[in-house]
C-alpha atoms as a PDB file:
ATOM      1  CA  UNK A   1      36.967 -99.446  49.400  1.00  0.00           C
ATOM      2  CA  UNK A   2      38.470 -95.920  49.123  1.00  0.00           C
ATOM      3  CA  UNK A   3      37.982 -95.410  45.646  1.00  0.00           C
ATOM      4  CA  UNK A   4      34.076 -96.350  46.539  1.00  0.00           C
ATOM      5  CA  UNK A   5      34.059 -93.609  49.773  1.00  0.00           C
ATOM      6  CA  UNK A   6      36.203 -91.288  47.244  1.00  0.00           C
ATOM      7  CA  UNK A   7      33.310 -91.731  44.447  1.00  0.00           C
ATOM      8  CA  UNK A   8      30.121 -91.680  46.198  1.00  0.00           C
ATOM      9  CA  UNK A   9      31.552 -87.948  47.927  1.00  0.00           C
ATOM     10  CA  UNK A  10      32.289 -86.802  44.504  1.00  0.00           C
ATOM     11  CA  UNK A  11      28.599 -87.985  43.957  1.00  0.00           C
ATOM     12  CA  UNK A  12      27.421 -86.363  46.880  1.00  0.00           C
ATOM     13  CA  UNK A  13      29.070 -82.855  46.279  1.00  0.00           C
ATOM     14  CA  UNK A  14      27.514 -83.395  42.566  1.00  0.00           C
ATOM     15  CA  UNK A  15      23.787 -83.166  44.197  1.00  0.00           C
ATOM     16  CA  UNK A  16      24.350 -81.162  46.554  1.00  0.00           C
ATOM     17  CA  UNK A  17      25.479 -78.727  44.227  1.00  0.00           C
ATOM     18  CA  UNK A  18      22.937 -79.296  42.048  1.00  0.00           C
ATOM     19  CA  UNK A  19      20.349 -78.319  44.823  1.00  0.00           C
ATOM     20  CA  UNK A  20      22.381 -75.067  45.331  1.00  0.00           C
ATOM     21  CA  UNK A  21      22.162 -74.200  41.426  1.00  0.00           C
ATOM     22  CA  UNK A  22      18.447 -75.026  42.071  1.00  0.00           C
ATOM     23  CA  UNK A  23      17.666 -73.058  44.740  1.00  0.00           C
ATOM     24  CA  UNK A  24      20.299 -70.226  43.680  1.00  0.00           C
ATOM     25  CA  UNK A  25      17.987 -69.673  40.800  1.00  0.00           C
ATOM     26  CA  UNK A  26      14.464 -69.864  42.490  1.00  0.00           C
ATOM     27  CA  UNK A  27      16.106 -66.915  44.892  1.00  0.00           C
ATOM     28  CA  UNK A  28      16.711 -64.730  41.959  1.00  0.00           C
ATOM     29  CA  UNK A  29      13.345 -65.358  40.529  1.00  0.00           C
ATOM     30  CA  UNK A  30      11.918 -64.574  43.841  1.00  0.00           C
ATOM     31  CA  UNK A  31      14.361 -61.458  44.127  1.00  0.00           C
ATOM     32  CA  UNK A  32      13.000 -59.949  40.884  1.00  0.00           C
ATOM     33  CA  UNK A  33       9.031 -60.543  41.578  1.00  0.00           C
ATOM     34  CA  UNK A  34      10.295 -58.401  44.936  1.00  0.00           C
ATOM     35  CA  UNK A  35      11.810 -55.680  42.772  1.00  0.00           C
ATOM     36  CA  UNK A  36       8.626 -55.624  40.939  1.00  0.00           C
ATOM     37  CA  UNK A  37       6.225 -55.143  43.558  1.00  0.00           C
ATOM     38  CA  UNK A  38       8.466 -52.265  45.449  1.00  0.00           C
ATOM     39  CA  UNK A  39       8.935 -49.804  41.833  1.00  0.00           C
ATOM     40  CA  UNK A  40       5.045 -49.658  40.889  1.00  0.00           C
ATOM     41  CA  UNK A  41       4.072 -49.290  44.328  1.00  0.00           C
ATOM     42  CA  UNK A  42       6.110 -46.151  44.898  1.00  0.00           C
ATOM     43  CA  UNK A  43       4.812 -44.781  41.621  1.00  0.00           C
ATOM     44  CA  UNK A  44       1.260 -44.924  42.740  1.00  0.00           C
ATOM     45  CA  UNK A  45       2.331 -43.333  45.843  1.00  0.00           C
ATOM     46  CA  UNK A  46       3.437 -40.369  43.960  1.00  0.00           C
ATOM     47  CA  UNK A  47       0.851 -40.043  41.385  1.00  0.00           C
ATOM     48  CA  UNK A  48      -1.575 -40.210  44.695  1.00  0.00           C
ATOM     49  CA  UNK A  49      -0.377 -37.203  46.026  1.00  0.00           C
ATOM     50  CA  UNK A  50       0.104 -35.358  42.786  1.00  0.00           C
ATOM     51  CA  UNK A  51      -3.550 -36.173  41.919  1.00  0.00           C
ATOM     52  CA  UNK A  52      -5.657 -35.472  45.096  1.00  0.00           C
ATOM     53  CA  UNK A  53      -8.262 -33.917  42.990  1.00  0.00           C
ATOM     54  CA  UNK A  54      -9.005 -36.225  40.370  1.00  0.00           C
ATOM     55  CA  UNK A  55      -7.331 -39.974  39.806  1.00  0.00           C
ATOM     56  CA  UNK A  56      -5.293 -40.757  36.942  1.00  0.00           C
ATOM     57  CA  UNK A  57      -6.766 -44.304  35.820  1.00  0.00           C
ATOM     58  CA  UNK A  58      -4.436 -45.026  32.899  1.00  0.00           C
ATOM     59  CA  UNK A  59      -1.417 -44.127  35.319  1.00  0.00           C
ATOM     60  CA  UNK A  60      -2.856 -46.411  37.942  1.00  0.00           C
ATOM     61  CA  UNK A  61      -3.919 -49.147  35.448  1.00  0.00           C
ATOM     62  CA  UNK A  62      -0.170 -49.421  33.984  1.00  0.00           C
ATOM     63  CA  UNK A  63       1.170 -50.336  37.707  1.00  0.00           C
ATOM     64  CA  UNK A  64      -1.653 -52.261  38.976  1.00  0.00           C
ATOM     65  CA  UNK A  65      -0.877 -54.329  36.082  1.00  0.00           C
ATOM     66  CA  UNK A  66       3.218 -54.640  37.282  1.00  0.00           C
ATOM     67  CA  UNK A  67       1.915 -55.261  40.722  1.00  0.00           C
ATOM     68  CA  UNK A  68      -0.116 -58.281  39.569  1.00  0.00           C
ATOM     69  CA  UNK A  69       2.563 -59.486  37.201  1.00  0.00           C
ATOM     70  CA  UNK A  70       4.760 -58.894  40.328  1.00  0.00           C
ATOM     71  CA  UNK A  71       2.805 -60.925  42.327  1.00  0.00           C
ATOM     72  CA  UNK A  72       2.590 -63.974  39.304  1.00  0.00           C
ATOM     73  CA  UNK A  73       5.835 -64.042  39.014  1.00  0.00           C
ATOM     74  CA  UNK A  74       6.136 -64.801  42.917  1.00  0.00           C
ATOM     75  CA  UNK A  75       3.696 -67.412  42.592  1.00  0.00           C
ATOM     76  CA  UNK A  76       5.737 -69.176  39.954  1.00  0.00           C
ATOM     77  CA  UNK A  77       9.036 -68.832  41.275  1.00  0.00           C
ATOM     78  CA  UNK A  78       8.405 -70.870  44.425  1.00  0.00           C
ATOM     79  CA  UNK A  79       8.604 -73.590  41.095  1.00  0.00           C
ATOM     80  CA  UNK A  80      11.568 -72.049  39.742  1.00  0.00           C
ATOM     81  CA  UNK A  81       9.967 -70.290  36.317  1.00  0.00           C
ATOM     82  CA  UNK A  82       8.654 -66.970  35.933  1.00  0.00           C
ATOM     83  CA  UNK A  83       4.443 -66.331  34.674  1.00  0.00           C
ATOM     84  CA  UNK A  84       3.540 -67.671  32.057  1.00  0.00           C
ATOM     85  CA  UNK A  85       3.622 -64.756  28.983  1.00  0.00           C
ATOM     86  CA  UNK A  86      -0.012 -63.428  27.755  1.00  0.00           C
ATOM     87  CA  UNK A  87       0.817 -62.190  24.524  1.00  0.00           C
ATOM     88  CA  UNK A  88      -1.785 -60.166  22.491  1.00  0.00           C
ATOM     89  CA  UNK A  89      -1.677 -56.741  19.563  1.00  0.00           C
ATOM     90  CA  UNK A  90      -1.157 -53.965  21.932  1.00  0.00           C
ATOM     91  CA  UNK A  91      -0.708 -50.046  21.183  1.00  0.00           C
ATOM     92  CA  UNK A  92       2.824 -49.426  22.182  1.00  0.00           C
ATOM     93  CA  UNK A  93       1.741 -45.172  21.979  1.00  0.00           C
ATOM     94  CA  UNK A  94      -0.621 -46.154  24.677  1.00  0.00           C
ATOM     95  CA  UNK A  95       1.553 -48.318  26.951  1.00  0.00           C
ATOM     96  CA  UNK A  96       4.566 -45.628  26.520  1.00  0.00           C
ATOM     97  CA  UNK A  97       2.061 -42.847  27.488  1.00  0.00           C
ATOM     98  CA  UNK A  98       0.975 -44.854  31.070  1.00  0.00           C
ATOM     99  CA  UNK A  99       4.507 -45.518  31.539  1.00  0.00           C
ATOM    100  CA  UNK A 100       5.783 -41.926  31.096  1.00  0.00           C
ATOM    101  CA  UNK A 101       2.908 -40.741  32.940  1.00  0.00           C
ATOM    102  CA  UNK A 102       4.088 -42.884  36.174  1.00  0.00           C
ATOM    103  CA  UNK A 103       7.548 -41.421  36.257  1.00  0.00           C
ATOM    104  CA  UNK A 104       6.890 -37.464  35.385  1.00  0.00           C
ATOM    105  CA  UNK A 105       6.498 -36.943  38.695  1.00  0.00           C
ATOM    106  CA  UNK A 106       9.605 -38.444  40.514  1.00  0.00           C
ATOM    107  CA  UNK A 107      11.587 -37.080  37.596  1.00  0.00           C
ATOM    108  CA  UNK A 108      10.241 -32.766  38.459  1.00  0.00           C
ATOM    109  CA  UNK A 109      10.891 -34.143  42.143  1.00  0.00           C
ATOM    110  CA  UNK A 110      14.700 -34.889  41.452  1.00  0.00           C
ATOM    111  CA  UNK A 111      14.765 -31.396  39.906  1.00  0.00           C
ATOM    112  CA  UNK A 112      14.611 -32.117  36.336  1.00  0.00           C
ATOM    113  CA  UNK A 113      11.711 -33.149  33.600  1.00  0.00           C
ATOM    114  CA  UNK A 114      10.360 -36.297  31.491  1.00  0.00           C
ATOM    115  CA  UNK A 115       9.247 -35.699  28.037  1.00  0.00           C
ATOM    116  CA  UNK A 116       7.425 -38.001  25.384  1.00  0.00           C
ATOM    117  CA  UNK A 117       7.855 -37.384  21.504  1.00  0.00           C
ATOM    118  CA  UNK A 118       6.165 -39.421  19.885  1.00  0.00           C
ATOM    119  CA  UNK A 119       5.500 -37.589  16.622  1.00  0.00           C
ATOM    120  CA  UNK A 120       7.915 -40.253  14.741  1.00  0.00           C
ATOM    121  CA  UNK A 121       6.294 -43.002  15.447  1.00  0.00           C
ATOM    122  CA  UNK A 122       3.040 -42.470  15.961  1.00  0.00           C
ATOM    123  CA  UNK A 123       0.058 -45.139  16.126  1.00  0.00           C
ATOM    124  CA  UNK A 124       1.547 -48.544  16.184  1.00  0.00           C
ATOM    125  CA  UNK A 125       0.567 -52.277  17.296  1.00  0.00           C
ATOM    126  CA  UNK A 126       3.065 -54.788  18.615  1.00  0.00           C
ATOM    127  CA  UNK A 127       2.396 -58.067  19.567  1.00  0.00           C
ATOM    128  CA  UNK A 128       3.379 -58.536  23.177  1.00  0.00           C
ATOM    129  CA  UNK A 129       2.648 -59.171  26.579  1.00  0.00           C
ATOM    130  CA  UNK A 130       1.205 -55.770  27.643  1.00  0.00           C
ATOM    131  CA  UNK A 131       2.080 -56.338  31.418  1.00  0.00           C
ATOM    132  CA  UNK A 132       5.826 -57.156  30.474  1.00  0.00           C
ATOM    133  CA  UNK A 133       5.748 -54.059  28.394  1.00  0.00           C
ATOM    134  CA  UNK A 134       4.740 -52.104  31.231  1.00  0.00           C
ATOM    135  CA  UNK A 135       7.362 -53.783  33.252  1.00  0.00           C
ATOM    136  CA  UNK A 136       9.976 -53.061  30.747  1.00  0.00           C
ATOM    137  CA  UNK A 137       9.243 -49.712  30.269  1.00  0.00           C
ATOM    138  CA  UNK A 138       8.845 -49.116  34.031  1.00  0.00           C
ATOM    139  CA  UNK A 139      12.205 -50.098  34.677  1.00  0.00           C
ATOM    140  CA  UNK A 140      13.901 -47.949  31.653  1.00  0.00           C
ATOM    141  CA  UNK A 141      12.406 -44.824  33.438  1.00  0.00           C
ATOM    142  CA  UNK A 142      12.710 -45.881  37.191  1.00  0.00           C
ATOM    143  CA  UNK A 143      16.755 -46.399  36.099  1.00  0.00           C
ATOM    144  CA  UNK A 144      16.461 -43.128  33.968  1.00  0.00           C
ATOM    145  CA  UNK A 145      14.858 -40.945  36.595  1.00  0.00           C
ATOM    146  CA  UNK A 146      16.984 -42.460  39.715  1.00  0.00           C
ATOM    147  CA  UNK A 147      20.440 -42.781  38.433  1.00  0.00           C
ATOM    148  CA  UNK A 148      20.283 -40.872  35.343  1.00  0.00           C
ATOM    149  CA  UNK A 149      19.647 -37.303  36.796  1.00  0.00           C
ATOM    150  CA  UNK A 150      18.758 -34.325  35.300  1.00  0.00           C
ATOM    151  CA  UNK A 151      15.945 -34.236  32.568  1.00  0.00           C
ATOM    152  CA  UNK A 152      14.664 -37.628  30.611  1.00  0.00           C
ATOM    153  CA  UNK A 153      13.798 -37.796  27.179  1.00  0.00           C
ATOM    154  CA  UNK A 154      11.626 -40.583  25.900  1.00  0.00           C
ATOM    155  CA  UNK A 155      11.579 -40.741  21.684  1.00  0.00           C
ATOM    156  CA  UNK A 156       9.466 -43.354  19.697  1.00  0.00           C
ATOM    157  CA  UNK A 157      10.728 -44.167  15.797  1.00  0.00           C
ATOM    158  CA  UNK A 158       8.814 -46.022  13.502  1.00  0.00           C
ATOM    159  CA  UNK A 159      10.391 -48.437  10.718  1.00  0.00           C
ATOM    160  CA  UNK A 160       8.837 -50.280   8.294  1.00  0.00           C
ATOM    161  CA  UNK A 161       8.653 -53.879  10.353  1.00  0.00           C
ATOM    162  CA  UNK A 162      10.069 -52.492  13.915  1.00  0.00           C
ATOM    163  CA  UNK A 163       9.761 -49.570  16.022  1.00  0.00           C
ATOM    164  CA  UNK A 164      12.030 -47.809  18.448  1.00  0.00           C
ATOM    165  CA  UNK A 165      11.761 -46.148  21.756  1.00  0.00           C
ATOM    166  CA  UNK A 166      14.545 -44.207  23.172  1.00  0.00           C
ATOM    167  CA  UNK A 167      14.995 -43.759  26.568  1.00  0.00           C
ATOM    168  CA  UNK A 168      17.711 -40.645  27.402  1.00  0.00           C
ATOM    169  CA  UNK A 169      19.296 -39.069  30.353  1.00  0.00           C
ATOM    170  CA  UNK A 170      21.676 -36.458  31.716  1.00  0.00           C
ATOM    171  CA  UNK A 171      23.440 -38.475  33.976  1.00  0.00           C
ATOM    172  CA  UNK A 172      26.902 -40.733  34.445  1.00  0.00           C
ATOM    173  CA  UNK A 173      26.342 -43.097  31.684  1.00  0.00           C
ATOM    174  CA  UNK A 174      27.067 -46.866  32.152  1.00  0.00           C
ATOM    175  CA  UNK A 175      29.681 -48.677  33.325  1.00  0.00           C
ATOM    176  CA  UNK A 176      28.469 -52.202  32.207  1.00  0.00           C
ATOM    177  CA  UNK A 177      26.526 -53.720  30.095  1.00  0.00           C
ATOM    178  CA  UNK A 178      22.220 -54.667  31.635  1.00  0.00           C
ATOM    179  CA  UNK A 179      23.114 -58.181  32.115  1.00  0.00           C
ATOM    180  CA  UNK A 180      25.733 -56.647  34.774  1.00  0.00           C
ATOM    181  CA  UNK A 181      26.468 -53.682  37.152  1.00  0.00           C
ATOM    182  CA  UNK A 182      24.518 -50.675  35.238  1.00  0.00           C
ATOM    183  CA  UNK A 183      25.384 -46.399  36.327  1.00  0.00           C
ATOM    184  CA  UNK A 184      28.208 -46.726  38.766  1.00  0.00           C
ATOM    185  CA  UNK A 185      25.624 -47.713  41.490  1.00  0.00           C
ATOM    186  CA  UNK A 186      26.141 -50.868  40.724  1.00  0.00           C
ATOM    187  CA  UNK A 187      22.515 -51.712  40.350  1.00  0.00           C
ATOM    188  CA  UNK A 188      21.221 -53.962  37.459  1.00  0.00           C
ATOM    189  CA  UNK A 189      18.394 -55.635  38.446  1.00  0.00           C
ATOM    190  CA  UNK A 190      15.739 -53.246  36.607  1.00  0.00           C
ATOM    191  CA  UNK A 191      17.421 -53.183  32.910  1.00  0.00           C
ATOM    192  CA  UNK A 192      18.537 -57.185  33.057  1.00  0.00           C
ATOM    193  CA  UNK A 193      14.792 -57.507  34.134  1.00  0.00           C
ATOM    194  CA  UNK A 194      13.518 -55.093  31.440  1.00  0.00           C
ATOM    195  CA  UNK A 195      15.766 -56.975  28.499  1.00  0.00           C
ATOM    196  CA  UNK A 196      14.480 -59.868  28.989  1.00  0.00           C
ATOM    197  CA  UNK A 197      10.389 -58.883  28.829  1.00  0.00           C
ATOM    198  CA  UNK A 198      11.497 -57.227  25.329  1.00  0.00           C
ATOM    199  CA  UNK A 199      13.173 -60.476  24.261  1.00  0.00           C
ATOM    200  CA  UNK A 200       9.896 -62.485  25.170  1.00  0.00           C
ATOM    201  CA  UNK A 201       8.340 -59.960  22.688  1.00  0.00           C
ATOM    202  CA  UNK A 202      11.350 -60.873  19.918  1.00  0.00           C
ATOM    203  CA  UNK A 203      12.598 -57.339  20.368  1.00  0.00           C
ATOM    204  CA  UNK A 204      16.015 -56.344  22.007  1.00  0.00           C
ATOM    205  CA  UNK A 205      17.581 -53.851  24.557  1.00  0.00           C
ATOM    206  CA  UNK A 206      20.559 -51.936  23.926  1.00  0.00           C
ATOM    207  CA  UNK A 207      22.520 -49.310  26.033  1.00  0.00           C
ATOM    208  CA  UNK A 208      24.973 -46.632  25.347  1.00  0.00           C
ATOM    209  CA  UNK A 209      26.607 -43.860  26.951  1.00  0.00           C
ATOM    210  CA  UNK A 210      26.891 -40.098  25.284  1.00  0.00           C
ATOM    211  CA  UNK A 211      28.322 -36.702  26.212  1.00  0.00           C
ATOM    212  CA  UNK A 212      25.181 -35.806  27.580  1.00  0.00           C
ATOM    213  CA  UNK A 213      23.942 -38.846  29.457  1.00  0.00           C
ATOM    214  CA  UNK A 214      22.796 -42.279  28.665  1.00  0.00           C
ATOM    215  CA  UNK A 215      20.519 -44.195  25.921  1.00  0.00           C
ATOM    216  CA  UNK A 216      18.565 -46.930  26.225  1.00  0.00           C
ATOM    217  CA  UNK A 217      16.948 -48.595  23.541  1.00  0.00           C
ATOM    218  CA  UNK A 218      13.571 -50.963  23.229  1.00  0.00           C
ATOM    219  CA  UNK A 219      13.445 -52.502  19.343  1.00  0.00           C
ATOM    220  CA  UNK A 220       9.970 -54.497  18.851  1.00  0.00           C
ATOM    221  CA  UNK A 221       8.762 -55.850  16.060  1.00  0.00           C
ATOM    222  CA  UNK A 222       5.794 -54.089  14.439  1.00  0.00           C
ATOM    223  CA  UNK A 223       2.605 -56.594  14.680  1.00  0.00           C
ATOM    224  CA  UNK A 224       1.447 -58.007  11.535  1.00  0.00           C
ATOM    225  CA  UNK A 225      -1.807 -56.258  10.062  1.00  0.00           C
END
């Protein structure tokens, strides 16, 4: 009879902690879709006030688009998954422009400057999710312009089947790796969020620290003509 009570409480912690796994991971999912929602919504905030005179509609199109993917992937976390992906040929020149656009702002407001170079890459299709790109990209900068410091660089470089964009900064560096505590802030949630939209497009996310600052890299594969 003991070894019966003994077994059906192992049984019992089992599924119980089973529901907490469960439930642990709907939270996170949930978490994220929050993050989302709270980044593009203070970019259009700024661009607002730096554009009283005329709207920027490719600046506001790039986080309208987070803020509905934001609110999708709330929708589908309360079943534990995130959206569904959306995948089409997008122009990565395009969705890097919107993206840098969004963050110019907040970066001459912490004192320092955002920059696009794109001469190395120039026109080039990828095959991705374009709201996931935005996402990604959103989150490179947001981490770039708010822990970073000083003035951000953002390079494209084209290969012959992949293509590069480098995201650089003048600040700390990392102490971790994106899938853990990134800067010494101890915040990770953007970059962990931001790898894994690239690795729905089969690209990769890489970080490094420098002299000068930090690097983060986006690697996609160019799109098949």
């Amino acid at each position: 009879m003991t070894l019966v009570l003994a077994l059906a409480g192992w049984l019992a912690a089992a599924a119980l902690l089973a529901i907490v796994v469960v439930l642990r991971r709907r939270l996170e999912l949930v978490a994220s879709a929050e993050h989302e929602l709270r980044g593009p919504a203070a970019a259009l905030t700024l661009a607002l006030e730096a554009t009283r005179a005329g709207l920027q509609t490719d600046l506001v199109a790039s986080q309208l688009d987070r803020v509905r993917l934001g609110l999708a992937d709330l929708e589908a976390a309360r079943s534990g998954r995130r959206a569904a992906a959306e995948p089409s040929s997008v122009s990565l020149e395009r969705v890097v422009g919107r993206a840098a656009a969004g963050w110019r702002t907040a970066a001459g407001r912490a004192g320092g400057r955002l920059e696009l170079d794109w001469a190395a890459a120039g026109p080039v299709q990828v095959r991705a999710d374009p709201r996931r790109l935005s996402q990604a990209l959103g989150n490179v900068l947001a981490n770039a312009v708010e822990h970073g410091r000083g003035s951000v660089m953002v390079r494209g470089s084209r290969f012959p089947r992949r293509v590069r964009v480098e995201v650089a900064d003048e600040g700390p560096g990392f102490s971790a790796a994106p899938t853990g505590p990134d800067r010494r802030s101890g915040r990770g949630r953007g970059l962990r969020i931001a790898a894994q939209a690239i690795e729905e497009a089969g690209g990769s996310l890489s970080v490094s620290s420098g002299e000068t600052g930090a690097v983060v890299a986006l690697e996609l594969p160019v799109a098949e003509p």
